[in-house]
C-alpha atoms as a PDB file:
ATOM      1  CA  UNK A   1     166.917  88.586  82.470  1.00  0.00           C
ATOM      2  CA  UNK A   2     164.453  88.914  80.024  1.00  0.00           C
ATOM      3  CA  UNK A   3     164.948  91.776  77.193  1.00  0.00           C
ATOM      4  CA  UNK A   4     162.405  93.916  75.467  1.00  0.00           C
ATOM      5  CA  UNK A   5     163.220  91.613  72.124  1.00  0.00           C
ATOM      6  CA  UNK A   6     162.096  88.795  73.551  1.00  0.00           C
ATOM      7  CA  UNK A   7     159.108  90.348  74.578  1.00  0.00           C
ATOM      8  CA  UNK A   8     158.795  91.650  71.473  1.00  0.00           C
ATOM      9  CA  UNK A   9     159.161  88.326  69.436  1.00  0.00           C
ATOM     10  CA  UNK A  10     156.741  86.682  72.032  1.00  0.00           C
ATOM     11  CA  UNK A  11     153.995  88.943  71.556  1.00  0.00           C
ATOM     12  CA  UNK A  12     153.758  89.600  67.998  1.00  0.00           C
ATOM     13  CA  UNK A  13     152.915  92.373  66.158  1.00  0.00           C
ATOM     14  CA  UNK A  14     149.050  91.972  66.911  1.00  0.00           C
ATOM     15  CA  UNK A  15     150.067  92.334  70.693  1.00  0.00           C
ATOM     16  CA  UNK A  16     152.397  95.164  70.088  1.00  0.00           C
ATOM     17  CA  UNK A  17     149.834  97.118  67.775  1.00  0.00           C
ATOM     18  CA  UNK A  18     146.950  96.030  71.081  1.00  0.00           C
ATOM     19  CA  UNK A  19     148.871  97.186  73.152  1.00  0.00           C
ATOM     20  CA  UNK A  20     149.975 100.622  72.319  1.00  0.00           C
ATOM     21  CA  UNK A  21     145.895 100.779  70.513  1.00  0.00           C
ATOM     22  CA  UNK A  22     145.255 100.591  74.452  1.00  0.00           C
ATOM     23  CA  UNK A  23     148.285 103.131  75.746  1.00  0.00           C
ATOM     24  CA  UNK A  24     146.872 105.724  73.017  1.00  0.00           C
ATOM     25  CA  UNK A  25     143.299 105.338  73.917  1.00  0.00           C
ATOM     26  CA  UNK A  26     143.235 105.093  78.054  1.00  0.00           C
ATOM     27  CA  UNK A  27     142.400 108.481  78.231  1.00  0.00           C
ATOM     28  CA  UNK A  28     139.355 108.375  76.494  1.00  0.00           C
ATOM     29  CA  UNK A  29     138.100 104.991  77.198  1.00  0.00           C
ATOM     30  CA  UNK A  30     138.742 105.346  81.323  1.00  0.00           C
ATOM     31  CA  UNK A  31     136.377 108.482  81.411  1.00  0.00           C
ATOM     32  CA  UNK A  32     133.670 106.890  79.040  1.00  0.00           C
ATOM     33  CA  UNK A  33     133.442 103.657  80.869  1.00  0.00           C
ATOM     34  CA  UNK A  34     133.776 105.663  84.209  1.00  0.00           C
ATOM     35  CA  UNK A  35     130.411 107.712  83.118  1.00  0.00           C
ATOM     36  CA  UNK A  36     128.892 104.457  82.398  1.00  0.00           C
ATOM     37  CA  UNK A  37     129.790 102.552  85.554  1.00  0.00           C
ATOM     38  CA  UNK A  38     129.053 105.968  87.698  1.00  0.00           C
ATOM     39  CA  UNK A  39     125.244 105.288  87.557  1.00  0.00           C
ATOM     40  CA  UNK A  40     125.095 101.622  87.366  1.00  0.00           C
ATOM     41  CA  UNK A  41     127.179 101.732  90.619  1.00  0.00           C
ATOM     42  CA  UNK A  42     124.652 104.227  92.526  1.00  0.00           C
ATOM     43  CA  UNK A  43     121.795 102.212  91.075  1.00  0.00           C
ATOM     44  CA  UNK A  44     123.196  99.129  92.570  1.00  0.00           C
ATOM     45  CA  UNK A  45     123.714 100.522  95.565  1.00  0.00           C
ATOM     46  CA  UNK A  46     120.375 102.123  95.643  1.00  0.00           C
ATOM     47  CA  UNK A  47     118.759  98.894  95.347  1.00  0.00           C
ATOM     48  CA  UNK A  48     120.912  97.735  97.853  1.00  0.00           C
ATOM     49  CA  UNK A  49     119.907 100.375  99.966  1.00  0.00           C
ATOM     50  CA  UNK A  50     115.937 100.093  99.838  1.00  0.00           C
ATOM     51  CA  UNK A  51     116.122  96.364 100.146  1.00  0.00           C
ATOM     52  CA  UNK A  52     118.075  97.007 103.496  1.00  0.00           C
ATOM     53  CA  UNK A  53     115.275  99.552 104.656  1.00  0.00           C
ATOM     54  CA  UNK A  54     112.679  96.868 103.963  1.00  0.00           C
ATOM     55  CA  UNK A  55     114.160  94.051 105.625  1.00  0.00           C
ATOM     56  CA  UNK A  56     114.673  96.403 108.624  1.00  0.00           C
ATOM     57  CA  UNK A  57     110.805  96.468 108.768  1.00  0.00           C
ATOM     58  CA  UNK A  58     110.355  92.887 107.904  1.00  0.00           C
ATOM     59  CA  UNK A  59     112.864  92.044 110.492  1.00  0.00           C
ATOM     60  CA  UNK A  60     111.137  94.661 113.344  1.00  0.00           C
ATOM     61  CA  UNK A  61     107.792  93.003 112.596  1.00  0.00           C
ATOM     62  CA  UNK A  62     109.412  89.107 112.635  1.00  0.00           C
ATOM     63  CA  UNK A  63     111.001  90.323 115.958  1.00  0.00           C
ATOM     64  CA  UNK A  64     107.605  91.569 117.660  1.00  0.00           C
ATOM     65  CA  UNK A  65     105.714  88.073 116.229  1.00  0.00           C
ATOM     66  CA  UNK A  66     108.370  86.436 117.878  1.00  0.00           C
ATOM     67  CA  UNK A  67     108.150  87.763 121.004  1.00  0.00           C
ATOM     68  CA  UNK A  68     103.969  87.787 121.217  1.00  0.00           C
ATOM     69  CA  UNK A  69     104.452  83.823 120.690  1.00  0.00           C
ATOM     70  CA  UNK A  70     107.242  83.218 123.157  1.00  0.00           C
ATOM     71  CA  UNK A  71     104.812  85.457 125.838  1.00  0.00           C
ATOM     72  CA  UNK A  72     101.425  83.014 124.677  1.00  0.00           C
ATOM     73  CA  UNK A  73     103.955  79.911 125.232  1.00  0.00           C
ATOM     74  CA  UNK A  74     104.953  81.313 128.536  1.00  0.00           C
ATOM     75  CA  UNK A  75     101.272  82.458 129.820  1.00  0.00           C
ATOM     76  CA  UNK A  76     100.185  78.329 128.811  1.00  0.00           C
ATOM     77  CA  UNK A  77     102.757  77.092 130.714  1.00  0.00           C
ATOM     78  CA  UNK A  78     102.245  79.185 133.585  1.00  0.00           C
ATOM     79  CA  UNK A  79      98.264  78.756 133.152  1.00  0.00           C
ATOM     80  CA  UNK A  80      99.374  74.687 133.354  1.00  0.00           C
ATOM     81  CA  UNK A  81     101.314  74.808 136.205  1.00  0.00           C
ATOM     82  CA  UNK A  82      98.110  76.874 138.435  1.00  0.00           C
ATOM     83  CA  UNK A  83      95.294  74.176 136.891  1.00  0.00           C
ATOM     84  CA  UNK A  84      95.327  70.732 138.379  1.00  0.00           C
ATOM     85  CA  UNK A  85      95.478  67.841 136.413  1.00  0.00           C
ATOM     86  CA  UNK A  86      92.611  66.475 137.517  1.00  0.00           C
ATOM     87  CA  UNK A  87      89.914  67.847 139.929  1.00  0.00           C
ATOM     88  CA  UNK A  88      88.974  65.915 143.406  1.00  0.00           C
ATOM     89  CA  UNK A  89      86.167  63.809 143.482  1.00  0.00           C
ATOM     90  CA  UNK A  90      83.268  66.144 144.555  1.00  0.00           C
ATOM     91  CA  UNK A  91      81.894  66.816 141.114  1.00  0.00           C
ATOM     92  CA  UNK A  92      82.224  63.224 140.055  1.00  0.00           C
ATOM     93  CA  UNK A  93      79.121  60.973 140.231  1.00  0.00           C
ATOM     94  CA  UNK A  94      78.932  58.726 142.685  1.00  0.00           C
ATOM     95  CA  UNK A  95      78.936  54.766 141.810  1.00  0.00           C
END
């Protein structure tokens, strides 16, 4: 079982003095960096959410192109199937 000397001897004084530099000054670095990150956080998200509200448009408008193209398709297919390939003979010239 390993023994707070050994820990000790493996860190070294420059990791003993690091870490209690970082036990003594938690409670005023973790509300610093927390008023820092608090408004890069809600810009992020921010950003995140306006990009979301424009795709929603982009994505309403895509959808509607979409569909007016499938309906064209679909009227030229159906216009296809009700014209005859070719016509009878009457308006031909005769030979």
């Amino acid at each position: 079982m390993a023994k707070i000397t050994d820990f000790v001897e493996e860190a070294g004084a420059p990791g003993i003095i690091a870490g209690i530099g970082a036990v003594l000054l938690a409670p005023v670095l973790i509300p610093v960096v927390a008023g820092i990150g608090k408004p890069i956080a809600k810009s992020i998200i921010k950003g995140g959410l306006v990009a979301y509200e424009k795709s929603k448009g982009a994505f309403a408008e895509l959808g509607e192109t979409w569909e007016d193209i499938v309906a064209e398709a679909r009227a030229e297919i159906a216009e296809e199937q009700h014209t005859p390939a070719f016509e009878s003979g009457e308006n031909q010239p005769n030979s």
